[in-house]
Protein backbone atom coordinates (compact mmCIF):
# COMPACT_ATOMS: atom_id res chain seq x y z
CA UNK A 1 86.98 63.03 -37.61
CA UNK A 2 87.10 65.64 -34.80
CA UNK A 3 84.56 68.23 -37.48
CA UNK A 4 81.96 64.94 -38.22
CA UNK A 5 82.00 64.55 -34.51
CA UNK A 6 81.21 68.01 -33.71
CA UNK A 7 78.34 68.06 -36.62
CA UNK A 8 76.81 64.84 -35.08
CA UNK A 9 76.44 66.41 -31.50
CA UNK A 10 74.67 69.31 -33.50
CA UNK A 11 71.75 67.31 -34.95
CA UNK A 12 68.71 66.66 -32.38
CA UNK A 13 68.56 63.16 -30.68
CA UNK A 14 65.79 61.27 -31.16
CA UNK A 15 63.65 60.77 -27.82
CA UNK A 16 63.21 57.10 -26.69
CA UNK A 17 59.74 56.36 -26.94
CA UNK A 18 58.54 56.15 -23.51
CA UNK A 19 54.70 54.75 -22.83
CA UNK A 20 52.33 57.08 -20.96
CA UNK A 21 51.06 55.49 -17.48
CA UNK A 22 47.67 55.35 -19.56
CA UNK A 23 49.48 53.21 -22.49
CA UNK A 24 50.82 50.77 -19.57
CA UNK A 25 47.58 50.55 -17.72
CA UNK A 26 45.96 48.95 -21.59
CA UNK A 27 48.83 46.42 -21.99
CA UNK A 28 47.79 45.37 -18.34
CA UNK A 29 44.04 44.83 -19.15
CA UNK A 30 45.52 43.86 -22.94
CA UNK A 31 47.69 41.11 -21.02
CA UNK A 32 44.61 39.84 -18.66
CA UNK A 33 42.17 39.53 -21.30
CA UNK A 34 44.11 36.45 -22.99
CA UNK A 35 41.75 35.88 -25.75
CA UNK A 36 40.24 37.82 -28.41
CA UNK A 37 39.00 37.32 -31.65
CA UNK A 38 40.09 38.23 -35.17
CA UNK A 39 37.62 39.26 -38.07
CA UNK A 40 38.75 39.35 -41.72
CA UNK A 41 36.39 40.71 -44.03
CA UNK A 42 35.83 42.48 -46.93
CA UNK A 43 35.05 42.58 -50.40
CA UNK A 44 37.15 39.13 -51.24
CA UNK A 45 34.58 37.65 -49.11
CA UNK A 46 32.26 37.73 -52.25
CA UNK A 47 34.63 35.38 -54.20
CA UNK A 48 34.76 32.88 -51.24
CA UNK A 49 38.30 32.29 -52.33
CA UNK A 50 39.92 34.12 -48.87
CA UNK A 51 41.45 37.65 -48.10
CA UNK A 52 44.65 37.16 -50.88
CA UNK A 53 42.76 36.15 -53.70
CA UNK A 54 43.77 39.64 -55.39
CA UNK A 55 47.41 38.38 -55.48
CA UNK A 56 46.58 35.27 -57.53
CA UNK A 57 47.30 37.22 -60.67
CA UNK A 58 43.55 38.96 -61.24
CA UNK A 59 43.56 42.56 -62.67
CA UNK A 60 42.75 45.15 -59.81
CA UNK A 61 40.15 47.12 -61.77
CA UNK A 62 37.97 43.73 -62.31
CA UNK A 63 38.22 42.70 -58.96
CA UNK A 64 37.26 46.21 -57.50
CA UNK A 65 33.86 45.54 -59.31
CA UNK A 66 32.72 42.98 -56.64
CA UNK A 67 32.24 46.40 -54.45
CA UNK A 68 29.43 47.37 -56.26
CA UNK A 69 27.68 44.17 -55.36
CA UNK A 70 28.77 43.80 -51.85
CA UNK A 71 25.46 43.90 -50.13
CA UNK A 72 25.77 42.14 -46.97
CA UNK A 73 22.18 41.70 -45.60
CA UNK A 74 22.64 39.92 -42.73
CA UNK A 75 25.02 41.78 -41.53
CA UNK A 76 24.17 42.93 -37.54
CA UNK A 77 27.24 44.09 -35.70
CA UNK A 78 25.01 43.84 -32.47
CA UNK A 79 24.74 40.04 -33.53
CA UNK A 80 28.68 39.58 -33.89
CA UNK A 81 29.41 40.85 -30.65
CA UNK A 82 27.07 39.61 -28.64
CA UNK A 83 28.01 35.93 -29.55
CA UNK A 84 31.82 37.26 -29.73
CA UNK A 85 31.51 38.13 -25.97
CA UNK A 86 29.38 34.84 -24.83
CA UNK A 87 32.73 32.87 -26.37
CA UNK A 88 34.30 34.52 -23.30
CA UNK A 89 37.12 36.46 -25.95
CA UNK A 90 37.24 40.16 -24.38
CA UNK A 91 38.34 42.00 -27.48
CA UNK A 92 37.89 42.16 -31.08
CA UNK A 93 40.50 42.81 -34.04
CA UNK A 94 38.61 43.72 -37.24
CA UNK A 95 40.19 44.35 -40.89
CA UNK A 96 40.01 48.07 -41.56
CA UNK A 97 41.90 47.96 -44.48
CA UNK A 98 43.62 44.45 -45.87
CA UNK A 99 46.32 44.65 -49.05
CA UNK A 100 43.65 45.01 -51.55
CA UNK A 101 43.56 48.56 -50.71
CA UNK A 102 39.64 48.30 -50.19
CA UNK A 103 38.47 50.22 -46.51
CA UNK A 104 35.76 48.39 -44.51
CA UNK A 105 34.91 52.16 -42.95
CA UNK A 106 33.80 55.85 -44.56
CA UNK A 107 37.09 57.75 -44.79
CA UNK A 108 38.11 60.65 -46.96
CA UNK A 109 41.26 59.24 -48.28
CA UNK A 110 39.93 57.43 -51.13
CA UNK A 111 35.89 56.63 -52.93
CA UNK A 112 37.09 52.77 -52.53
CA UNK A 113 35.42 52.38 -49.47
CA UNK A 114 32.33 50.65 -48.24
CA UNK A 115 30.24 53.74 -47.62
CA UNK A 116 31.21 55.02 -51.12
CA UNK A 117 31.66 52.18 -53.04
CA UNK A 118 29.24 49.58 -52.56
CA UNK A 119 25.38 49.53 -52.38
CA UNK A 120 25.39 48.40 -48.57
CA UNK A 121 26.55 52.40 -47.84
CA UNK A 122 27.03 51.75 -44.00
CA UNK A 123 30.28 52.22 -41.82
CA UNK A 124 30.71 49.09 -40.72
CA UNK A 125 33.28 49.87 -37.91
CA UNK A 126 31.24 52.49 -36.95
CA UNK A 127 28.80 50.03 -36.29
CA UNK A 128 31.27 47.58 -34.35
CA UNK A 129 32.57 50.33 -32.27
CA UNK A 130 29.04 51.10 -31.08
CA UNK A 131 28.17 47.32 -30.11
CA UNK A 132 31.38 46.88 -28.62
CA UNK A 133 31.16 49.71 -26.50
CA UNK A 134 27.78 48.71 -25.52
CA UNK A 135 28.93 45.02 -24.76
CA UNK A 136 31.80 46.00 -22.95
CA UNK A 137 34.43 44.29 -25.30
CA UNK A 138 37.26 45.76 -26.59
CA UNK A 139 38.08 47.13 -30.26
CA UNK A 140 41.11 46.89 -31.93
CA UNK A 141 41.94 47.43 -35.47
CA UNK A 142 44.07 45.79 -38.60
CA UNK A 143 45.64 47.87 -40.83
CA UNK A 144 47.41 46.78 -43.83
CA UNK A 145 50.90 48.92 -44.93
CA UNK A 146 51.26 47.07 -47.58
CA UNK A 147 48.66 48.01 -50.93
CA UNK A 148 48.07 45.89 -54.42
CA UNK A 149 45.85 48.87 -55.80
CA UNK A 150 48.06 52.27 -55.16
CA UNK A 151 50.25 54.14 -57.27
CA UNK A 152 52.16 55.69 -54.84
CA UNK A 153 53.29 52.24 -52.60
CA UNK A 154 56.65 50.69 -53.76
CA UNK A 155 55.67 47.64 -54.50
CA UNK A 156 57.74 44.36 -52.84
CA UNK A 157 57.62 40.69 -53.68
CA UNK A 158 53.71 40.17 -53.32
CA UNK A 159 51.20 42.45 -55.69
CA UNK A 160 53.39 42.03 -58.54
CA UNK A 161 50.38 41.40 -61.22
CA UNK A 162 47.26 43.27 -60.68
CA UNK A 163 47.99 45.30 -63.72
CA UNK A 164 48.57 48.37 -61.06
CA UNK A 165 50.29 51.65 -62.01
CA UNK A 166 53.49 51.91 -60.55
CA UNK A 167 54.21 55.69 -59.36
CA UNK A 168 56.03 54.41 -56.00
CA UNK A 169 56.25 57.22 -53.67
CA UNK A 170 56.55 56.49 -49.96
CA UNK A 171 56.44 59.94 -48.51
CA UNK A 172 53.41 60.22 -50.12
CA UNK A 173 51.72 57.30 -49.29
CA UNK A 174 52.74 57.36 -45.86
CA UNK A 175 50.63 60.37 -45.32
CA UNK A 176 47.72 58.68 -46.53
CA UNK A 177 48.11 56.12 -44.10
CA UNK A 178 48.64 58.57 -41.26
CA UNK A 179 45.74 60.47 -42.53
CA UNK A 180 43.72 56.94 -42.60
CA UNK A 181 44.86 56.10 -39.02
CA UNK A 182 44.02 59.57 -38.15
CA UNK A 183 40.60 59.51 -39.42
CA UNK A 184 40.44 55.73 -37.20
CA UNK A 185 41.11 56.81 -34.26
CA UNK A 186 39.31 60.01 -34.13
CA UNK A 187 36.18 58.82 -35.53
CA UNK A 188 36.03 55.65 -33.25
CA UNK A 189 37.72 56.81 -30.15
CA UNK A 190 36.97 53.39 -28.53
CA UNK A 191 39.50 51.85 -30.80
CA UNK A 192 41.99 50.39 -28.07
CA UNK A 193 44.96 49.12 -30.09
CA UNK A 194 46.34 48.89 -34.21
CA UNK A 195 47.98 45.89 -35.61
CA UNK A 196 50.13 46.34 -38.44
CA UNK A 197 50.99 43.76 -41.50
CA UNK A 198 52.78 44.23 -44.51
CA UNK A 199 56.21 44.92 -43.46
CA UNK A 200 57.61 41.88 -44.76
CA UNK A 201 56.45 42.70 -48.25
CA UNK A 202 59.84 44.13 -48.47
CA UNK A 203 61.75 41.34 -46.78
CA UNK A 204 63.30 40.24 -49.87
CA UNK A 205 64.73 43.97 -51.35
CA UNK A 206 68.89 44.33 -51.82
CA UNK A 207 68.66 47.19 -50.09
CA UNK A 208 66.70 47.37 -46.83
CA UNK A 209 63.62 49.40 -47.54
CA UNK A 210 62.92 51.83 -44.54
CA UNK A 211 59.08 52.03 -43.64
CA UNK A 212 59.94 54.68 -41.16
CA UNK A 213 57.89 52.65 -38.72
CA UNK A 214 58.88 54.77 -35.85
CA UNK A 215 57.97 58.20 -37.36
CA UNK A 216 54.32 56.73 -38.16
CA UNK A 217 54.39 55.05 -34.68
CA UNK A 218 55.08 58.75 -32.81
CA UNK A 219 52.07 59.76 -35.43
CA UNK A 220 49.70 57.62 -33.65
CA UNK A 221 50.89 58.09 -29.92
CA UNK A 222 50.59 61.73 -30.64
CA UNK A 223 46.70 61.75 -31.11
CA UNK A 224 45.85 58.70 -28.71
CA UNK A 225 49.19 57.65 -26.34
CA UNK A 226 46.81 54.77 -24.63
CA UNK A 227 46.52 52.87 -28.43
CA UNK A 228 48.02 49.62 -28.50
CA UNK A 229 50.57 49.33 -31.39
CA UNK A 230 51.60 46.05 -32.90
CA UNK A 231 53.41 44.80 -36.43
CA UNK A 232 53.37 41.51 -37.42
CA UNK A 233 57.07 41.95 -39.22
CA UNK A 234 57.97 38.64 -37.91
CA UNK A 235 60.95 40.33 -36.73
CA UNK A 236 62.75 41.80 -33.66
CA UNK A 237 60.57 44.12 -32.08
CA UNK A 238 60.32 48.14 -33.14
CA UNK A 239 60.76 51.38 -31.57
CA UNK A 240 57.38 52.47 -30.27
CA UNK A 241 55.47 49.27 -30.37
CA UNK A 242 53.53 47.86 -27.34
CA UNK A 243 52.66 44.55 -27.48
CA UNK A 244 54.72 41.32 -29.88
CA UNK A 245 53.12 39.16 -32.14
CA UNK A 246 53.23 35.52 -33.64
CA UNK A 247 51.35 34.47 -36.99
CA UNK A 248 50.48 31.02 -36.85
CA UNK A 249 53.21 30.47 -33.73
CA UNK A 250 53.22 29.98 -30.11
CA UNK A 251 55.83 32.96 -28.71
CA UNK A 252 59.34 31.26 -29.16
CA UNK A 253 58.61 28.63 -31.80
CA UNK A 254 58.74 28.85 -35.37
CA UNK A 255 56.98 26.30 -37.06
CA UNK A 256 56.41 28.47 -39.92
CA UNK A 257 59.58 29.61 -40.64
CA UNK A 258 58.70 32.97 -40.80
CA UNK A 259 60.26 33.78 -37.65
CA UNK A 260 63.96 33.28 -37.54
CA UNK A 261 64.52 36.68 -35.83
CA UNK A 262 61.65 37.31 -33.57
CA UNK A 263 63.20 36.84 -30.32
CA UNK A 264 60.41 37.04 -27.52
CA UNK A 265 60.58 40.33 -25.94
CA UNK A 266 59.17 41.70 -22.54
CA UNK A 267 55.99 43.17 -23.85
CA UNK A 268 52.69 41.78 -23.88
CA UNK A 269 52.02 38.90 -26.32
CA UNK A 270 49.69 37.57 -28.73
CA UNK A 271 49.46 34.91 -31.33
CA UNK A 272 47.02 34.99 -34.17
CA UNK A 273 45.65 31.41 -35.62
CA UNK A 274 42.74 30.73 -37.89
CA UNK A 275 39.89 28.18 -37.26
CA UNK A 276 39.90 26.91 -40.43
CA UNK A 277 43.08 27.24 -42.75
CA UNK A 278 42.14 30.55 -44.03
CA UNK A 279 41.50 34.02 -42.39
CA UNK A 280 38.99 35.39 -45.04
CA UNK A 281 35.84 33.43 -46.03
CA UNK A 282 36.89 30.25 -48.03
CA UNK A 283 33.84 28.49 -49.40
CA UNK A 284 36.16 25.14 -49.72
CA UNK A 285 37.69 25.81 -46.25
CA UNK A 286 35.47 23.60 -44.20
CA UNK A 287 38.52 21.92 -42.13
CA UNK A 288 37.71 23.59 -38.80
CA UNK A 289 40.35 22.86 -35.94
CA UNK A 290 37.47 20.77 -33.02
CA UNK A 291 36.29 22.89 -29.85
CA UNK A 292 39.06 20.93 -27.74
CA UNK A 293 41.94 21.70 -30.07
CA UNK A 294 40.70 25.44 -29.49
CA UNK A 295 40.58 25.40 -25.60
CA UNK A 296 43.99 23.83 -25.72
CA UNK A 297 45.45 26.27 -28.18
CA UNK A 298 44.20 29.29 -25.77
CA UNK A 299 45.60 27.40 -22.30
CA UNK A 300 48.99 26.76 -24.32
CA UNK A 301 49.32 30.10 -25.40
CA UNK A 302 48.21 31.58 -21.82
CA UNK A 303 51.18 29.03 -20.74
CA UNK A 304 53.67 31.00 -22.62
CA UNK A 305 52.20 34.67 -21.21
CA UNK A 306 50.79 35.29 -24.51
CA UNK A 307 46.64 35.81 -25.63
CA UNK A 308 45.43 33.98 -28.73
CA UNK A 309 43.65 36.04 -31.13
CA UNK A 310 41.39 33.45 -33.54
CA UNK A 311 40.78 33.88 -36.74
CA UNK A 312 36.72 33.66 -38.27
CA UNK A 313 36.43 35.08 -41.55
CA UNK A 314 32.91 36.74 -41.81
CA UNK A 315 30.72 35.57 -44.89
CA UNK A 316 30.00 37.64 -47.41
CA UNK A 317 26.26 38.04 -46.48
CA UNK A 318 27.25 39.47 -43.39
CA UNK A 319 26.90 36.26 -41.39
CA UNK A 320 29.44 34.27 -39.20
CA UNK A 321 29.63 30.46 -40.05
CA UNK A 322 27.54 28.37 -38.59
CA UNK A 323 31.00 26.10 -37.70
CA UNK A 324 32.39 28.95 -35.96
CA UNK A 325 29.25 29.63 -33.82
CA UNK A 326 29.55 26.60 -32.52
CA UNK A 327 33.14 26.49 -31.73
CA UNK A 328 32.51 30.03 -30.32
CA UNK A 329 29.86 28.57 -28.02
CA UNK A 330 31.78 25.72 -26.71
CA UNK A 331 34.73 28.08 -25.77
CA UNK A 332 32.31 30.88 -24.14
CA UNK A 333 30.89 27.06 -22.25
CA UNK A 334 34.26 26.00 -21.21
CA UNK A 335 35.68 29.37 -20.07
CA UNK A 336 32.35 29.86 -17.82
CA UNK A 337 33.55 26.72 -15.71
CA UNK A 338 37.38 27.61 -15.91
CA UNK A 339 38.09 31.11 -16.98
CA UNK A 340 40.41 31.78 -13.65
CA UNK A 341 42.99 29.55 -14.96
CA UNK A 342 43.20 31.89 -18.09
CA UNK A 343 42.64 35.13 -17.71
CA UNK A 344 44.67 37.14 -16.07
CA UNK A 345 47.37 34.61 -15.36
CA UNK A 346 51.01 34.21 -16.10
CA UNK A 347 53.45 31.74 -17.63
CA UNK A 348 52.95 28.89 -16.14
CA UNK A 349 56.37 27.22 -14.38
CA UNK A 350 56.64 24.31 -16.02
CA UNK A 351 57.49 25.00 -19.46
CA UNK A 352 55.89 22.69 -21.74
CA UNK A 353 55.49 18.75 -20.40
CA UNK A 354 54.56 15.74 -22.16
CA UNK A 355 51.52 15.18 -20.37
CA UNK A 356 50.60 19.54 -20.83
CA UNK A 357 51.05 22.63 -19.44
CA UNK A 358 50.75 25.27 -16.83
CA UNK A 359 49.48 28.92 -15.72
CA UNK A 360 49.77 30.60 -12.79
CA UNK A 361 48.42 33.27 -10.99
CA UNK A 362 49.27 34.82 -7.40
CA UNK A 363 50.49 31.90 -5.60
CA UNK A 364 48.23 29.25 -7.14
CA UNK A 365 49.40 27.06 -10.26
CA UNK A 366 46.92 25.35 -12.45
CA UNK A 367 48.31 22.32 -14.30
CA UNK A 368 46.70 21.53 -17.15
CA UNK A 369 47.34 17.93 -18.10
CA UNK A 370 46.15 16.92 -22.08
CA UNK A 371 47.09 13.45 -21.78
CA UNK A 372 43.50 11.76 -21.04
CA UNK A 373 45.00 8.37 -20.44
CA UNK A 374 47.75 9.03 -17.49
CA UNK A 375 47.15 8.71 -14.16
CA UNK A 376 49.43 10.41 -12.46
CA UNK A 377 52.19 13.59 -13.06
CA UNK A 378 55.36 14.05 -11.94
CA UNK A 379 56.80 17.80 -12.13
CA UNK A 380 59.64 19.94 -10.68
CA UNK A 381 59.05 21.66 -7.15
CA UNK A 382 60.63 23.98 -4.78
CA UNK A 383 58.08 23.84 -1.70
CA UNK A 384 55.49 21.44 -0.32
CA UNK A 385 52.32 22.69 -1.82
CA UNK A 386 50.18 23.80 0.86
CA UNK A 387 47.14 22.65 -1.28
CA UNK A 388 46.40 19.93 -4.44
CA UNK A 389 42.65 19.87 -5.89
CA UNK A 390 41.00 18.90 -8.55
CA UNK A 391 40.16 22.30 -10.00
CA UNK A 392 36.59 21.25 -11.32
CA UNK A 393 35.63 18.98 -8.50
CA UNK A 394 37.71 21.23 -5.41
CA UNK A 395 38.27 17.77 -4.28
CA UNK A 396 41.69 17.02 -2.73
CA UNK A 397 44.53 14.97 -4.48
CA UNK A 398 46.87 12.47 -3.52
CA UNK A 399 50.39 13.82 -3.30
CA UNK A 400 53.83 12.79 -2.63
CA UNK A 401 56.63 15.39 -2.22
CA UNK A 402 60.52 14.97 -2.04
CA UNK A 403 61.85 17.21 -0.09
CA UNK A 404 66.07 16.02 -1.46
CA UNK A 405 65.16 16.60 -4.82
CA UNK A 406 62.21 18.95 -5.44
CA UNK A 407 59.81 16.65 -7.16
CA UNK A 408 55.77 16.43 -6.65
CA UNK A 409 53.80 13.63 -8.12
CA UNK A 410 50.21 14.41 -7.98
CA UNK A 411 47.36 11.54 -8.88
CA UNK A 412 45.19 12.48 -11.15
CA UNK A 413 41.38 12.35 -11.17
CA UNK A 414 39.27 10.51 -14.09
CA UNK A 415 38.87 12.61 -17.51
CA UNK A 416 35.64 12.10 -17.66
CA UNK A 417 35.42 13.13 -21.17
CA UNK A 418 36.79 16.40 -20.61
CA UNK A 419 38.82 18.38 -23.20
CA UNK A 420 41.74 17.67 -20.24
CA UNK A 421 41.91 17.74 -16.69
CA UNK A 422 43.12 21.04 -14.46
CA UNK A 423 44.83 20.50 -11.40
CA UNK A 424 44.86 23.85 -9.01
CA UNK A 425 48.55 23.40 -6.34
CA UNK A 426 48.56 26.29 -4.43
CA UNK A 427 51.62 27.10 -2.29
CA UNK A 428 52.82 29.22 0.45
């Protein structure tokens, strides 16, 4: 025991991964922005069937043929962003590469890419990066671990019949993903953050398959320490990663069951949701969530000190749908009017309450009550408010306060038709 001892205090210790001032400085502005929006394209936009239609048993080689008739006319990334940023969302999380192995930018690694292998011939991140740097929004990038199409990736429970040769050899492809992520954040050095997906391809193996996360994570700290890295593992939290996130879930609920050991951490937050049902273009998929449903999804996951990042998969002539124009314009509408009780706020104290929920920021609290029909709230208290109002109106409210037992029951102003009703307490 006493010679294994003296052999482990031989071998080098690992250095905690510690974020550079720069790296903390973009979770704050990562953590303020609260909403941003996600973009899933790519060739499986041509079959209209949405991003996993490779995994529904089709043979790789035929499907790779829809890249030589990907021609996306309409495609203007000016376009995108400029109706991206009117929606009020602050940054932008485009597919760079999804599990079909095919890479929405020019990169050296492979031909299958949409400079190379499709008629369009344009870098279509390159063009993103440039209108989002113009607009002033940020640009952060999906990256799939997982691949249908290569030799070299051991392949896990999804993938298992697109007729792929199977030459699994991790080493080896994990280069080619640091080389990938390499060429992504040199070539677009406004790229702000990377989130991950794939890991739980391997959720499922008898032996626990090791993705060496950490190693690839000091990779990309190395050439930009600022990036933003995030995995959605649906799991505990890794080494080296800077913000959490939730597919489909509010942070600390698991309606999907896909979550059993996420435990919320302490880093910034953000859950992904899709308009629709699907993430890429669904020709079938008309069953958009309404404007309201929206608004409240982004204040309820601002309650819980997470951002919502929402889904619109692209069409495959380049344009957004017309659906998700419109649900972009009635967000960008609303947040106008009451953007200060999103952005940049907190977790609201109340926890979640029949009648809704709550964000605060500084020493103001905005309660933001759902329930269209009630006319007054009751909620938990430790001081007199110095101040009740009507948010919209900056009229005052009635109030009572108990004093014994902490409890403020404000009366509420008419709905009026609004999505809900925001009621600003500010205290001492």
């Amino acid at each position: 025991m006493a010679g294994a001892l003296a052999v482990m205090t031989c071998l080098p210790m690992m250095a905690q991964y510690v974020p550079s001032e720069d790296n903390l400085k973009a979770r704050e502005e990562f953590e303020a922005d609260r909403f941003g929006i996600f973009l899933h394209w790519g060739i499986y936009s041509m079959f209209a069937q949405g991003e996993w239609y490779l995994n529904s048993g089709l043979d790789h080689t035929e499907y790779a043929k829809a890249a030589s008739a990907f021609y996306p006319i309409l495609f203007n990334a000016h376009e995108w962003v400029r109706a991206i940023k009117a929606s009020g969302a602050k940054y932008i999380t485009f597919t760079s590469r999804h599990h079909d192995g095919f890479s929405m930018f020019h990169t050296a690694e492979s031909p299958y890419n949409i400079v190379d292998a499709t008629p369009f011939e344009r870098d279509v991140i390159g063009e993103l990066a440039e209108a989002c740097q113009e607009e002033g929004i940020r640009l952060h990038l999906y990256y799939s671990i997982l691949d249908w199409i290569r030799p070299d990736y051991p392949v896990g429970r999804t993938g298992l019949n697109t007729g792929k040769e199977r030459r699994p050899d991790y080493p080896h492809y994990l280069q080619f993903m640091k080389n990938q992520v390499s060429e992504l954040l040199t070539n677009y050095p406004n790229v702000e953050g990377l989130w991950f997906d794939g890991y739980w391809d391997h959720d499922s193996d008898s032996v626990p398959f090791n993705w060496r996360m950490p190693e690839f994570y000091r990779f990309i700290h190395s050439i930009k320490p600022r990036c933003l890295i995030g995995n959605n593992h649906h799991e505990a939290t890794i080494e080296g990663e800077d913000f959490q996130m939730f597919e489909r879930d509010l942070p600390g609920e698991n309606t999907t069951g896909w979550a059993d050991n996420q435990v919320v951490s302490q880093l910034p937050l953000e859950m992904c949701q899709t308009m629709n049902g699907m993430w890429g273009y669904k020709v079938a998929d008309q069953n958009y969530k309404s404007s309201a449903e929206l608004i409240q999804l982004l204040v309820k996951a601002a309650s819980k000190g997470s951002n919502l990042l929402l889904n619109i998969g692209p069409q495959p002539n380049g344009e957004l749908p017309a659906t998700a124009l419109d649900r972009l314009h009635d967000m960008g509408q609303w947040l106008q009017v009451y953007g200060e009780t999103v952005y940049g706020t907190k977790a609201g104290p109340t926890g979640d309450m029949p009648w809704g929920v709550s964000t605060k920021k500084g020493n103001r609290v905005f309660l933001h009550v759902f329930d269209a029909e009630i006319p007054a709230i009751e909620l938990a208290c430790t001081k007199k408010p110095q101040a009740v109002v009507d948010y919209a109106s900056r009229q005052k409210l009635s109030y009572t306060y108990n004093k014994k037992v902490q409890r403020l029951t404000v009366q509420l102003p008419k709905a009026n038709g609004k999505s809900h009703r925001i009621v600003e307490i500010t205290t001492k």
